[in-house]
PDB file of N, CA and C in Angstrom:
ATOM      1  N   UNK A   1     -14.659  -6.230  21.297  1.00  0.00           N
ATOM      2  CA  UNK A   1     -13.270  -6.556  21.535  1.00  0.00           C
ATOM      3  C   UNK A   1     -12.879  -7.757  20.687  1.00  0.00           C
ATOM      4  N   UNK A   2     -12.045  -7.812  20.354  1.00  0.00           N
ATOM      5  CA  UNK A   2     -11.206  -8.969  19.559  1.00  0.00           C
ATOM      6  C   UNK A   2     -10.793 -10.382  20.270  1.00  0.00           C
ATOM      7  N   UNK A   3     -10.774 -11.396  19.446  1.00  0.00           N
ATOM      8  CA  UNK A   3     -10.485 -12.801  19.970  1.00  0.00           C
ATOM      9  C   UNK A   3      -9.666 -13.332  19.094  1.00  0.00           C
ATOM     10  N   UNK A   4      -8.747 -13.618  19.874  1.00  0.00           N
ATOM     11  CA  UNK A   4      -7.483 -14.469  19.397  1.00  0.00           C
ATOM     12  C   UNK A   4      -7.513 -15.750  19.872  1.00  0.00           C
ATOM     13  N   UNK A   5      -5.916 -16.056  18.952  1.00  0.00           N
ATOM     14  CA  UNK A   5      -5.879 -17.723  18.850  1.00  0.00           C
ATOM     15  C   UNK A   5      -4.479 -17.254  18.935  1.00  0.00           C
ATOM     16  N   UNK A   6      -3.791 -18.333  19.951  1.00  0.00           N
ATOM     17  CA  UNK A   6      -2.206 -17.984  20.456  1.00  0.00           C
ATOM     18  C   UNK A   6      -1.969 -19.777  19.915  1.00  0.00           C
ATOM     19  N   UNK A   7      -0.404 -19.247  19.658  1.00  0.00           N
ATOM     20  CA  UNK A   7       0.212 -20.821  19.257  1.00  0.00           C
ATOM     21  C   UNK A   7       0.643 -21.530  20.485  1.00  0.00           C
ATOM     22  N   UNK A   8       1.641 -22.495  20.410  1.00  0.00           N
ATOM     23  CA  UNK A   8       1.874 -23.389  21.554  1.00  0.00           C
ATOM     24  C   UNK A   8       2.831 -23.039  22.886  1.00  0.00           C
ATOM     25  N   UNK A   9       3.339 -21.522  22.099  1.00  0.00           N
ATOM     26  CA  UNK A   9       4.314 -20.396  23.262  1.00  0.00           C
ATOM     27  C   UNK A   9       3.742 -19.457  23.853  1.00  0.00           C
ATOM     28  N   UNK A  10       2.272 -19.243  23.509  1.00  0.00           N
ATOM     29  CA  UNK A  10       1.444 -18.266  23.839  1.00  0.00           C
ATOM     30  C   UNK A  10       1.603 -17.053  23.010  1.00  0.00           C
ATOM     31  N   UNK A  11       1.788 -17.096  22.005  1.00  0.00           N
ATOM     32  CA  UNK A  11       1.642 -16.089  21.527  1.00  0.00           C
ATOM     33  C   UNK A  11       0.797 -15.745  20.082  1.00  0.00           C
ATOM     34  N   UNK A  12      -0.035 -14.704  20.108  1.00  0.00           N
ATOM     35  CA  UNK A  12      -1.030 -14.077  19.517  1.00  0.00           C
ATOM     36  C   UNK A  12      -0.719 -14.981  17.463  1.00  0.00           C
ATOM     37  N   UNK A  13      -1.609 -15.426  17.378  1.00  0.00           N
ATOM     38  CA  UNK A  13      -1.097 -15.393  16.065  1.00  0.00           C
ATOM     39  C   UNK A  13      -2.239 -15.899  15.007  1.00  0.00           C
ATOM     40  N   UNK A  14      -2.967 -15.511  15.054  1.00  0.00           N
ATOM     41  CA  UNK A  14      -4.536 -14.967  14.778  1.00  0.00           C
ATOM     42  C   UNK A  14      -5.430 -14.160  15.101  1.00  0.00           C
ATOM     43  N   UNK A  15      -6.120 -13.380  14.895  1.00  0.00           N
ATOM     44  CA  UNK A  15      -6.946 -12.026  15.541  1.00  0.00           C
ATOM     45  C   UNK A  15      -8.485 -12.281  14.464  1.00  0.00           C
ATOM     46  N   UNK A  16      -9.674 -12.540  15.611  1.00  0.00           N
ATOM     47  CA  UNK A  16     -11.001 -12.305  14.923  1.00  0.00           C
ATOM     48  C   UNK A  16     -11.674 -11.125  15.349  1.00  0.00           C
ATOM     49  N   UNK A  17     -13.085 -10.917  14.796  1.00  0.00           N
ATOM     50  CA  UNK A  17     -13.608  -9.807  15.299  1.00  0.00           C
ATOM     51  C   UNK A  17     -14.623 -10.482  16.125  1.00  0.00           C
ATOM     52  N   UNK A  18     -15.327 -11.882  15.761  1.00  0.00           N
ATOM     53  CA  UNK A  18     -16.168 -12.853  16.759  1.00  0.00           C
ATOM     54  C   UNK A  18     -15.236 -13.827  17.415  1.00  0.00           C
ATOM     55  N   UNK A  19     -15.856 -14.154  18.327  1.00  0.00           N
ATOM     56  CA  UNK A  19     -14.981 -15.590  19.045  1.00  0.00           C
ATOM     57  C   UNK A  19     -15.350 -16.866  18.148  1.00  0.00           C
ATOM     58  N   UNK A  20     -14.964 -17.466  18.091  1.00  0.00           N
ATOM     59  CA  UNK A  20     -15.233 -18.804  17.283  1.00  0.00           C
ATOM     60  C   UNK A  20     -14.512 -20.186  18.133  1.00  0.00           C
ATOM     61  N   UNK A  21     -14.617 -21.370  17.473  1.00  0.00           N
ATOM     62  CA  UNK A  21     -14.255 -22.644  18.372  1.00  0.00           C
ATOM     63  C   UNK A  21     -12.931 -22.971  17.968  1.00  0.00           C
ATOM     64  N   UNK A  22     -11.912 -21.619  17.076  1.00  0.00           N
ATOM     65  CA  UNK A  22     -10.162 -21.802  17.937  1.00  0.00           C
ATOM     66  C   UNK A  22      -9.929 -20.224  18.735  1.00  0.00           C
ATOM     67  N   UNK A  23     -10.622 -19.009  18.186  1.00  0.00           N
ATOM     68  CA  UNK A  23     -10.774 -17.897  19.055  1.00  0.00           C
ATOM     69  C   UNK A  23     -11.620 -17.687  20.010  1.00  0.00           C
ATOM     70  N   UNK A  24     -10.995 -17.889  20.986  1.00  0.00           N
ATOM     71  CA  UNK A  24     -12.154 -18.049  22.617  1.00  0.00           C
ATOM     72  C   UNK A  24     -11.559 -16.682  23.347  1.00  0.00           C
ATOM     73  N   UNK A  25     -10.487 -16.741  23.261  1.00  0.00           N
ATOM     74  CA  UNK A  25      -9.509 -15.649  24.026  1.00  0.00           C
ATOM     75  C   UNK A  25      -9.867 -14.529  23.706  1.00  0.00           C
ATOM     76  N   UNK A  26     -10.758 -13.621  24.551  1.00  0.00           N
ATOM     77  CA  UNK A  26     -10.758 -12.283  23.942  1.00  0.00           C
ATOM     78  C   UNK A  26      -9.811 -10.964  24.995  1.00  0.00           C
ATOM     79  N   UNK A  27      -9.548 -10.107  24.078  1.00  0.00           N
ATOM     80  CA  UNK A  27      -8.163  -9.432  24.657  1.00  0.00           C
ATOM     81  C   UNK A  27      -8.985  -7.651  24.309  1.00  0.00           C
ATOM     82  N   UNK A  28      -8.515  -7.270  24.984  1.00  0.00           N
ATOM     83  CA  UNK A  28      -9.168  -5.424  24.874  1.00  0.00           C
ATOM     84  C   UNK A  28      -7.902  -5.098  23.640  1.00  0.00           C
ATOM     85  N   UNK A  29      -8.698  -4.293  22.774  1.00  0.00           N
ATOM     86  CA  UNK A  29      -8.367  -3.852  21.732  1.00  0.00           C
ATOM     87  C   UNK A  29      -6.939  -2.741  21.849  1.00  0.00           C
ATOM     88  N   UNK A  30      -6.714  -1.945  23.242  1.00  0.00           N
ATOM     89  CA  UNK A  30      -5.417  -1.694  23.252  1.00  0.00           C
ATOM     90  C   UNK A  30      -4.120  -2.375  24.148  1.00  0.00           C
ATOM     91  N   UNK A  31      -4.643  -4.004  24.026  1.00  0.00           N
ATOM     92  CA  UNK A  31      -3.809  -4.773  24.633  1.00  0.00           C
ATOM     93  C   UNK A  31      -2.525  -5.030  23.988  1.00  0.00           C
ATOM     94  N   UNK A  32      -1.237  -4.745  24.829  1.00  0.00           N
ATOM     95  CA  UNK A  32       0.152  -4.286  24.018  1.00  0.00           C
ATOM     96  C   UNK A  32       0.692  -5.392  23.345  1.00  0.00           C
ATOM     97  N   UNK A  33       0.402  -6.505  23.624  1.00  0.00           N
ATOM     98  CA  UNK A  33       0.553  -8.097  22.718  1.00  0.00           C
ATOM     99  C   UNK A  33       0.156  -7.797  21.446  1.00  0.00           C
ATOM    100  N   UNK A  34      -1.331  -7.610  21.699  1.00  0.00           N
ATOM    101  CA  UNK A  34      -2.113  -7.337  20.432  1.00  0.00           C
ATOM    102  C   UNK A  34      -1.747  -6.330  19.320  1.00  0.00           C
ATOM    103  N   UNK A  35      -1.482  -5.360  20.177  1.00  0.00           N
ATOM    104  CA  UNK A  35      -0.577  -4.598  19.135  1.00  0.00           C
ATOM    105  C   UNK A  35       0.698  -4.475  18.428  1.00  0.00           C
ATOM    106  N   UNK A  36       1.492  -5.505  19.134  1.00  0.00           N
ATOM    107  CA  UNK A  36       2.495  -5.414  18.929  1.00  0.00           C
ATOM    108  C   UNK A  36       2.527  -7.087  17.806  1.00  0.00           C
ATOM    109  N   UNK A  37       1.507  -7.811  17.364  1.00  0.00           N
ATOM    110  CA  UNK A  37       0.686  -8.789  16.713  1.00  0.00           C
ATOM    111  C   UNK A  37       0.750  -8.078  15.534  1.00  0.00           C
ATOM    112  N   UNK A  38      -0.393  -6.999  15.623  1.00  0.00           N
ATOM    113  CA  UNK A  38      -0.619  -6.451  14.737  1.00  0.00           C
ATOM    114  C   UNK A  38       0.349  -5.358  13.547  1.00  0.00           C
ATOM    115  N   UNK A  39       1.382  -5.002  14.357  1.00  0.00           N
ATOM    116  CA  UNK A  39       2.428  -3.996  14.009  1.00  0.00           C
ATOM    117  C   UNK A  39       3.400  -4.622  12.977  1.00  0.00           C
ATOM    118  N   UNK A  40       3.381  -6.130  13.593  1.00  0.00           N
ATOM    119  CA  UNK A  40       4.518  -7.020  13.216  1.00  0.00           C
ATOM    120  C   UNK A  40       3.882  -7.641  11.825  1.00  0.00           C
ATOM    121  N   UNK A  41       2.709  -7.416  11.452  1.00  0.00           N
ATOM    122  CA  UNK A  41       2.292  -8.495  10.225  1.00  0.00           C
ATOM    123  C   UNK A  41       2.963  -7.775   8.870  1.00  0.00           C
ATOM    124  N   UNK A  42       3.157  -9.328   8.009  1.00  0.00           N
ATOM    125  CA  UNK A  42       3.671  -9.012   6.733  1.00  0.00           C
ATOM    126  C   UNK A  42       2.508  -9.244   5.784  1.00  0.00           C
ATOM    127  N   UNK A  43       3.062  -8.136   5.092  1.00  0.00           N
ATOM    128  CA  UNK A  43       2.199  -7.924   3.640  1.00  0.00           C
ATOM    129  C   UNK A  43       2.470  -9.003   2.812  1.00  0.00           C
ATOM    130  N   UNK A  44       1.025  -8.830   1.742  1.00  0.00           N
ATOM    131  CA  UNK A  44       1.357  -9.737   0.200  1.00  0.00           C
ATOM    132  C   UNK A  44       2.822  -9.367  -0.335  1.00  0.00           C
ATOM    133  N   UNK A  45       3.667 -10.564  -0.200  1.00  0.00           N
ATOM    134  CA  UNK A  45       4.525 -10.398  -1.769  1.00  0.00           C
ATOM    135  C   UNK A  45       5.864  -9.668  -0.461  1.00  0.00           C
ATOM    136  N   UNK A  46       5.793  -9.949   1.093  1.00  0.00           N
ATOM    137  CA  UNK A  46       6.611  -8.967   1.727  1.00  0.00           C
ATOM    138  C   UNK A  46       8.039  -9.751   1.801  1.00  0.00           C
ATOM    139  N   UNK A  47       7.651 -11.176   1.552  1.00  0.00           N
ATOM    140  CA  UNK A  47       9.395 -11.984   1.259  1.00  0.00           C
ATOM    141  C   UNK A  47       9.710 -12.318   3.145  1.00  0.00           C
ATOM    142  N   UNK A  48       8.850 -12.049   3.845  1.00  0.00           N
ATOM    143  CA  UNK A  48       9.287 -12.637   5.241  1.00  0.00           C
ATOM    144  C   UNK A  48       9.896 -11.295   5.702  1.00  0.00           C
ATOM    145  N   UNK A  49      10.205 -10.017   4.856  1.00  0.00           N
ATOM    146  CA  UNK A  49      11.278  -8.895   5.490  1.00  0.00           C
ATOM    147  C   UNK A  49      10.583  -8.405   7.026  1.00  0.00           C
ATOM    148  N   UNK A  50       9.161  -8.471   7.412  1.00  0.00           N
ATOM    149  CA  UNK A  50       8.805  -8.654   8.593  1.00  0.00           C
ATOM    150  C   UNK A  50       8.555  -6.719   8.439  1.00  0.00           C
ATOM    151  N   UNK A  51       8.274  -6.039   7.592  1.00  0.00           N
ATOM    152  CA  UNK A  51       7.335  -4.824   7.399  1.00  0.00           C
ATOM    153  C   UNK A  51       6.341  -4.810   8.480  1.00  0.00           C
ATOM    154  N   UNK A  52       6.091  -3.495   9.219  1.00  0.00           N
ATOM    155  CA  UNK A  52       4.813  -3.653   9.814  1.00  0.00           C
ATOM    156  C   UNK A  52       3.543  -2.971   9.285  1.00  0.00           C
ATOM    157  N   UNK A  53       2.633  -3.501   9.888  1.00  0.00           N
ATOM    158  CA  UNK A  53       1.207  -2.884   8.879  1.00  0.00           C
ATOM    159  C   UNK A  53       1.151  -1.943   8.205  1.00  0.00           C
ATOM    160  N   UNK A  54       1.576  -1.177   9.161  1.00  0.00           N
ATOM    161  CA  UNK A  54       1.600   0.454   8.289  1.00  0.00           C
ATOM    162  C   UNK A  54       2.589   0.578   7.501  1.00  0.00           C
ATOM    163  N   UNK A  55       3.665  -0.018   6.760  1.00  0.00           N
ATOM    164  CA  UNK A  55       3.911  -0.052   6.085  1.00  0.00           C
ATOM    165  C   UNK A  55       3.571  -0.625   4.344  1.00  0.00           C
ATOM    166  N   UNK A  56       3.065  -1.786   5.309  1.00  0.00           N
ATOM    167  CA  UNK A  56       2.112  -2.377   4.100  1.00  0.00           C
ATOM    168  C   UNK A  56       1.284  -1.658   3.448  1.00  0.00           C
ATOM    169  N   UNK A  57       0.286  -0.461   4.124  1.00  0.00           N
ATOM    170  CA  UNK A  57      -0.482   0.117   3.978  1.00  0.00           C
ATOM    171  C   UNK A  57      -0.219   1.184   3.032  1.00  0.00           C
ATOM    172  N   UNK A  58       1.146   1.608   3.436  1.00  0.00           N
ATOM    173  CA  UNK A  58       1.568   2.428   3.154  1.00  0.00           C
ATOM    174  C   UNK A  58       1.974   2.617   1.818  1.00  0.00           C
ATOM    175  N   UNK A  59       2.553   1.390   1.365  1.00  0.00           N
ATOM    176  CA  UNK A  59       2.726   0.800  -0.385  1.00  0.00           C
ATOM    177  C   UNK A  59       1.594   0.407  -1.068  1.00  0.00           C
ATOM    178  N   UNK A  60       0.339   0.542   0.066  1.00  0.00           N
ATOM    179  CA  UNK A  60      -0.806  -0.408  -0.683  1.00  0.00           C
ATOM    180  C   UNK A  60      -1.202   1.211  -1.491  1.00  0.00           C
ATOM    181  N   UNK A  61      -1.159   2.005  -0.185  1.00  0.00           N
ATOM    182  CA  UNK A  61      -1.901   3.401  -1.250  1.00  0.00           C
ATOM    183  C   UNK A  61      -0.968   3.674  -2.003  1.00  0.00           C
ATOM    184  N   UNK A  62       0.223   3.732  -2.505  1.00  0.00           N
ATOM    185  CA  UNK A  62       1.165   4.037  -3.114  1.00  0.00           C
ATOM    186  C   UNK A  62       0.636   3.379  -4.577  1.00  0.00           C
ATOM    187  N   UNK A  63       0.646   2.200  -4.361  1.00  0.00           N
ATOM    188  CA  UNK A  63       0.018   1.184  -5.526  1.00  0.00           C
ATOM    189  C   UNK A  63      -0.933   1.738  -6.121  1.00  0.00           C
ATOM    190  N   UNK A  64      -2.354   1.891  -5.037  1.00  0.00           N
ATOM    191  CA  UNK A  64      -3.347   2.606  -5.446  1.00  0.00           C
ATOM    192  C   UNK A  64      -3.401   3.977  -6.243  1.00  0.00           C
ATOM    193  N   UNK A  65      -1.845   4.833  -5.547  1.00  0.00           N
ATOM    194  CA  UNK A  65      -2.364   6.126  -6.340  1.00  0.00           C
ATOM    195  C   UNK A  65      -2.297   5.607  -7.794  1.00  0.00           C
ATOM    196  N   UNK A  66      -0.860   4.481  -8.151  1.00  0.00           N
ATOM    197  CA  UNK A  66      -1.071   4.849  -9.277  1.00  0.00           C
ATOM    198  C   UNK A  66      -2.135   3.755 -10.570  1.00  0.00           C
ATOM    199  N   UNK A  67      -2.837   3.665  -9.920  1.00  0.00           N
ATOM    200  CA  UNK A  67      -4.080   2.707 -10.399  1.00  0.00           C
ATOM    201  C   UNK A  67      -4.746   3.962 -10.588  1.00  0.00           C
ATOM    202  N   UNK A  68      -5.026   4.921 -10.023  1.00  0.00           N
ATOM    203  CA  UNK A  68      -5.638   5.856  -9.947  1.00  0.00           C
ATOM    204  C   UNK A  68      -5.482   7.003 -11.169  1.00  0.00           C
ATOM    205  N   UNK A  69      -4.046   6.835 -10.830  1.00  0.00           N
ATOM    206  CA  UNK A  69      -3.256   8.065 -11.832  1.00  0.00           C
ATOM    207  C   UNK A  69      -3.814   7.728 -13.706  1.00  0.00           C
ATOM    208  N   UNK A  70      -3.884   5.910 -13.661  1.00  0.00           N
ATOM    209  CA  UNK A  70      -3.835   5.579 -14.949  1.00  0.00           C
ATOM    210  C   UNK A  70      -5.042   5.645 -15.079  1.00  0.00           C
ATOM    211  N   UNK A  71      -5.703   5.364 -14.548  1.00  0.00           N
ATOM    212  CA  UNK A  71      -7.288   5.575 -14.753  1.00  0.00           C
ATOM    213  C   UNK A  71      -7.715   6.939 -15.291  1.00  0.00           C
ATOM    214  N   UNK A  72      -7.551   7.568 -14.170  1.00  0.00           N
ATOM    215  CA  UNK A  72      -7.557   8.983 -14.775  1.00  0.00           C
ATOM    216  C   UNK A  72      -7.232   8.842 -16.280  1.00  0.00           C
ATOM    217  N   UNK A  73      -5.945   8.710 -16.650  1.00  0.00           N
ATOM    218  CA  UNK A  73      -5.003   9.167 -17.851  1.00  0.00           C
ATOM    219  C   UNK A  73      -6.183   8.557 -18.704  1.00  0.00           C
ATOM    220  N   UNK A  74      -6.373   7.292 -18.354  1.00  0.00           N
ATOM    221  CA  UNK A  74      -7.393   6.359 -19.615  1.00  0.00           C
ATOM    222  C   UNK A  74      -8.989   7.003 -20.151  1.00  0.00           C
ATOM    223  N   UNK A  75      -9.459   7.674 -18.866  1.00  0.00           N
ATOM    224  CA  UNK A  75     -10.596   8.496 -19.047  1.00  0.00           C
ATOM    225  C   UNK A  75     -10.389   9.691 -20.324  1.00  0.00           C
ATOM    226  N   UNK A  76      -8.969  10.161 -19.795  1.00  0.00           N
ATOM    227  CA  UNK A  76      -8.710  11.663 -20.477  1.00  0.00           C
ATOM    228  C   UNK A  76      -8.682  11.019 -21.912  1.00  0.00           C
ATOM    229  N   UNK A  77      -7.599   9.960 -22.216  1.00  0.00           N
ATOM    230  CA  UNK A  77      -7.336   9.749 -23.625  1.00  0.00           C
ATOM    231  C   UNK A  77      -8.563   9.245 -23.948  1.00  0.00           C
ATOM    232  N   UNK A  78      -9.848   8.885 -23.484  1.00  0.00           N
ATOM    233  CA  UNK A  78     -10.938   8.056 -23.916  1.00  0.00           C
ATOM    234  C   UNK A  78     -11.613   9.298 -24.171  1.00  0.00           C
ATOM    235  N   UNK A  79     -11.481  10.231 -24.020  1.00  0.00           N
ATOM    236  CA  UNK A  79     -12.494  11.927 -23.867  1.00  0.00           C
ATOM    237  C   UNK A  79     -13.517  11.975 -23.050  1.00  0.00           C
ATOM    238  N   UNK A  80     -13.552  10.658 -22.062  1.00  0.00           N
ATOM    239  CA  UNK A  80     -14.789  10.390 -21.060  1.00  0.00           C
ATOM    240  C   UNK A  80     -14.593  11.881 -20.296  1.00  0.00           C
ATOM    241  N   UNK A  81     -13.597  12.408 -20.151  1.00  0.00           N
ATOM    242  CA  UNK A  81     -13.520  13.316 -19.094  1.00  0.00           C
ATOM    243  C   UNK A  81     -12.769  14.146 -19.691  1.00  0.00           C
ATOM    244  N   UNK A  82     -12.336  15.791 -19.481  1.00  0.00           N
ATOM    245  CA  UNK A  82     -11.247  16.377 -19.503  1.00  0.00           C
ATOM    246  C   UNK A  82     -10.473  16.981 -18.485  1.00  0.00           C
ATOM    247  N   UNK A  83      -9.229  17.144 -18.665  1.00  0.00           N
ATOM    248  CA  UNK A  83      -8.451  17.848 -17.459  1.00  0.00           C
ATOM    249  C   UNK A  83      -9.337  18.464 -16.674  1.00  0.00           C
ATOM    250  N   UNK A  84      -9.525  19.474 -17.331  1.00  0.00           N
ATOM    251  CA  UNK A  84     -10.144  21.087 -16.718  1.00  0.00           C
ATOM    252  C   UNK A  84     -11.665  20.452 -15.760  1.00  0.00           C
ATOM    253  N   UNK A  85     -12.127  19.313 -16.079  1.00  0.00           N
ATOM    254  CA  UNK A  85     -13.427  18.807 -15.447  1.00  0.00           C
ATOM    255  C   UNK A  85     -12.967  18.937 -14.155  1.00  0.00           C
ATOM    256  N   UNK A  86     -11.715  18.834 -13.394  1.00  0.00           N
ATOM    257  CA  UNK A  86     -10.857  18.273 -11.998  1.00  0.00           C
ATOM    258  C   UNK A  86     -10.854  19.756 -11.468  1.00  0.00           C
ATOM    259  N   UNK A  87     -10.685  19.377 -10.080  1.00  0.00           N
ATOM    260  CA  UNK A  87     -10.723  20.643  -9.431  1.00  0.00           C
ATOM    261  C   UNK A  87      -9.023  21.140  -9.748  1.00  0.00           C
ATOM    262  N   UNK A  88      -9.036  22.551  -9.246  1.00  0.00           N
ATOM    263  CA  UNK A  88      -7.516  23.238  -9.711  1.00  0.00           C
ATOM    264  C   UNK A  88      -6.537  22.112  -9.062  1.00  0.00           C
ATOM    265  N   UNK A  89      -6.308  21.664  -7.888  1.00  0.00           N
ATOM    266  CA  UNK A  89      -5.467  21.522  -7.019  1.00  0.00           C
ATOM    267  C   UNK A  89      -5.254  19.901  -7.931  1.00  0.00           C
ATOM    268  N   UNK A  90      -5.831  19.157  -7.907  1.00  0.00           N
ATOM    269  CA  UNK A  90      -5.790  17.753  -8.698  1.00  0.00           C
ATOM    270  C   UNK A  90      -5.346  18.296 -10.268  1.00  0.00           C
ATOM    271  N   UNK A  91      -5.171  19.123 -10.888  1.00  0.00           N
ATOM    272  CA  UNK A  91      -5.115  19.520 -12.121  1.00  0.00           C
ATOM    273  C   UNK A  91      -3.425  19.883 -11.981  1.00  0.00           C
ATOM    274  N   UNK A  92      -3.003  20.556 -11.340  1.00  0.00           N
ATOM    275  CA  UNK A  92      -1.757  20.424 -10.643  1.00  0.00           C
ATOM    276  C   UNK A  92      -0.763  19.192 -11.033  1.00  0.00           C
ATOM    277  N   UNK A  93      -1.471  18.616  -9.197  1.00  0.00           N
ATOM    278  CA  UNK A  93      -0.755  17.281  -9.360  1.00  0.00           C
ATOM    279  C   UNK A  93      -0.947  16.526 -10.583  1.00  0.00           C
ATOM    280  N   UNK A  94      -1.772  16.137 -10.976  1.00  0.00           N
ATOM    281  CA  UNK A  94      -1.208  15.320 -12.313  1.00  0.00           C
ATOM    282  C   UNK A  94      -0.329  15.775 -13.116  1.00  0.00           C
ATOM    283  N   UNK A  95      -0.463  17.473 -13.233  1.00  0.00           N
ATOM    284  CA  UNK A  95       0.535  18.031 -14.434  1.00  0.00           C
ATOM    285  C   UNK A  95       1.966  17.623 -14.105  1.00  0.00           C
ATOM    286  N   UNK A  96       2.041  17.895 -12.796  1.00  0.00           N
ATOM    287  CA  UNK A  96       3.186  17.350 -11.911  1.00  0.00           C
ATOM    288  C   UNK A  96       3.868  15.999 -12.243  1.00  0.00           C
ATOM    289  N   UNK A  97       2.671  15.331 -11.911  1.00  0.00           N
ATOM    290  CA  UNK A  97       3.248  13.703 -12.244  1.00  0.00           C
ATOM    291  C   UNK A  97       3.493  13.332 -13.631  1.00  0.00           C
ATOM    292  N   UNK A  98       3.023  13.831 -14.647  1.00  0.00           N
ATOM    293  CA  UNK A  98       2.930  13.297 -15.841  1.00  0.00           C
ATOM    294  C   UNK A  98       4.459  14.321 -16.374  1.00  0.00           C
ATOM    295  N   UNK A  99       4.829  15.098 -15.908  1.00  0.00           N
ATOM    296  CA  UNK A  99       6.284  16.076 -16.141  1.00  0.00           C
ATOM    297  C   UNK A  99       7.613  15.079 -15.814  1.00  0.00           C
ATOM    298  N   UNK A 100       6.758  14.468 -14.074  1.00  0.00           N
ATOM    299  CA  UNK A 100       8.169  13.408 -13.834  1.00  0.00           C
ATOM    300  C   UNK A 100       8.106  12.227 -14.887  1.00  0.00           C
ATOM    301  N   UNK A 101       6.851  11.870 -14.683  1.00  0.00           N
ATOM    302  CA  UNK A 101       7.218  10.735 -16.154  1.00  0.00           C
ATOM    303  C   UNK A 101       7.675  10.917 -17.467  1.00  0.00           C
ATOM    304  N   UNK A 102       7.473  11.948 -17.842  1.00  0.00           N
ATOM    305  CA  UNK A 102       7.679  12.185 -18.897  1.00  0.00           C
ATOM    306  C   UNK A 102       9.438  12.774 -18.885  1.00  0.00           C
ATOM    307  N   UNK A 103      10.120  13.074 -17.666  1.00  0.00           N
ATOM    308  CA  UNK A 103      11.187  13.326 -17.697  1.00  0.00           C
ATOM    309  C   UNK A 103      12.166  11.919 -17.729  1.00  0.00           C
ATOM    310  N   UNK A 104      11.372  10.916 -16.745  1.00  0.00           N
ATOM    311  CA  UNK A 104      11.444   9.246 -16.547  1.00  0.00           C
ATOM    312  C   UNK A 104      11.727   8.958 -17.913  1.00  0.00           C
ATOM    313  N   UNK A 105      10.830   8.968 -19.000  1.00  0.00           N
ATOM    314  CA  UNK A 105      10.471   8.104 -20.369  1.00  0.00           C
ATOM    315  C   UNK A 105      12.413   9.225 -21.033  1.00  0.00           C
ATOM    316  N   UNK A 106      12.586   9.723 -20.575  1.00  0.00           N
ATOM    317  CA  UNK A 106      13.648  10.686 -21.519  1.00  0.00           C
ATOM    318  C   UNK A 106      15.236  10.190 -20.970  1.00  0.00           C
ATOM    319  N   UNK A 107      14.688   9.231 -20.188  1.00  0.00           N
ATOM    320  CA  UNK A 107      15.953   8.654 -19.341  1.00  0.00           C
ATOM    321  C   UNK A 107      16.244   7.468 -19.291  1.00  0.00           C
ATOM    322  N   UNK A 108      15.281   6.496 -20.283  1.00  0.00           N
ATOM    323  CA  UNK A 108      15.465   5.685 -20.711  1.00  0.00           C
ATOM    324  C   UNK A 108      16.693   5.088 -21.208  1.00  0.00           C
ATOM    325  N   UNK A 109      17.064   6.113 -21.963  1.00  0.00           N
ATOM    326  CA  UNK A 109      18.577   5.140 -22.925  1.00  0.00           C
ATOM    327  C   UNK A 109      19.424   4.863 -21.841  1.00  0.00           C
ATOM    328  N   UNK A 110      19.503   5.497 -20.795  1.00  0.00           N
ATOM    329  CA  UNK A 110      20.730   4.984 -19.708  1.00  0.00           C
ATOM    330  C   UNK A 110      19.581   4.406 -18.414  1.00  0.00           C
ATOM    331  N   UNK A 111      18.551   3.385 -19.180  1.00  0.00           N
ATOM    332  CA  UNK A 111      18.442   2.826 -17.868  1.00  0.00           C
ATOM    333  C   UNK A 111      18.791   1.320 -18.172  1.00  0.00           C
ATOM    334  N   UNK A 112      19.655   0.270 -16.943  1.00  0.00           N
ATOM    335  CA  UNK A 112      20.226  -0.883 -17.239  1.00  0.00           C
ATOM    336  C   UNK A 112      18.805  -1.780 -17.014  1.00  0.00           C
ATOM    337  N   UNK A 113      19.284  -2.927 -17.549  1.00  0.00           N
ATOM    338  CA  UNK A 113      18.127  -4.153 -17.181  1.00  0.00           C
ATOM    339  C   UNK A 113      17.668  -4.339 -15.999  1.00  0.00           C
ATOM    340  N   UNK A 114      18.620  -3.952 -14.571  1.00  0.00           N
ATOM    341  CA  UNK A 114      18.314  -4.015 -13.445  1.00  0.00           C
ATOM    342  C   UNK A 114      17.295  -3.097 -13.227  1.00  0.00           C
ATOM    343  N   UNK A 115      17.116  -2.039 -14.170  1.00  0.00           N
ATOM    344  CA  UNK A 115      15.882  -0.618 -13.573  1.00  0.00           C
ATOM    345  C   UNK A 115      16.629   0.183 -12.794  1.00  0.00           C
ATOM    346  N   UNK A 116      18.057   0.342 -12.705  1.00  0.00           N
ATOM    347  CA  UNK A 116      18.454   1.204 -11.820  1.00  0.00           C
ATOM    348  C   UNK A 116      18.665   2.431 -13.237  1.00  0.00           C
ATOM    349  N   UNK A 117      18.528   3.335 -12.801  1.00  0.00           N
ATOM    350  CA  UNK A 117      19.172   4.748 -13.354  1.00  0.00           C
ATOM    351  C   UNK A 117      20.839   4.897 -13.163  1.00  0.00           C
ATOM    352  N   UNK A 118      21.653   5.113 -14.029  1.00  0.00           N
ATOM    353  CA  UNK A 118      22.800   5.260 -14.123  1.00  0.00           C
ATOM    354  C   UNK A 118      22.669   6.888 -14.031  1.00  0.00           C
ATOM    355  N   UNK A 119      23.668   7.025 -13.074  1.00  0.00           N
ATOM    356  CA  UNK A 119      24.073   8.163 -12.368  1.00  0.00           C
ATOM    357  C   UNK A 119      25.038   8.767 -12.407  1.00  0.00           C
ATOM    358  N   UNK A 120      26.161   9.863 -13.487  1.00  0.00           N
ATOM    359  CA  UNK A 120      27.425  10.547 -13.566  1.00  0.00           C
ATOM    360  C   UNK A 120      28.048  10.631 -12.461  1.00  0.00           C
TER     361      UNK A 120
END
């Protein structure tokens, strides 16, 4: 079970996995404070907008795919690997993704400094 450290209103605002000498307080893991602790935390870089975890999470794999995507791409242009090495279904999606980008890169001349797409 988890051990927290509450501020001077009582409320949760640290979470360990050991108790330690400011986490003494230990709370059962579907305790609704605790979760509602946990729901509420902001991500790196979240500006205070007060996102909850799973959201964070949610941009973190987003991030990740495309760390992923380029990697890939860097293998292919390196000849470390080829397309066809990938199973069908991943052979797909990339064709997929690299169609939207490549429709992206063609839409360039009408995109403003802000990064928005100008829209008829």
């Amino acid at each position: 079970m988890p051990f927290v450290v509450r501020d001077d209103n009582g409320r949760i605002v640290e979470v360990h996995a050991r108790a330690s000498a400011s986490a003494r307080e230990e709370v059962a893991a579907g305790d609704p404070e605790l979760r509602r602790f946990l729901d509420g935390l902001d991500g790196p870089n979240d500006g205070g907008g007060g996102r909850n975890l799973q959201n964070v999470l949610a941009q973190s794999d987003l991030d990740l795919i495309r760390v992923l995507e380029d990697l890939i791409t860097v293998l292919i242009d390196k000849r470390i690997i080829v397309l066809t090495d990938l199973p069908p279904a991943a052979q797909e999606k990339l064709a997929h993704r690299y169609r939207l980008r490549s429709r992206l890169a063609d839409l360039q001349g009408i995109v403003v400094e802000s990064e928005e797409v100008l829209l008829p």
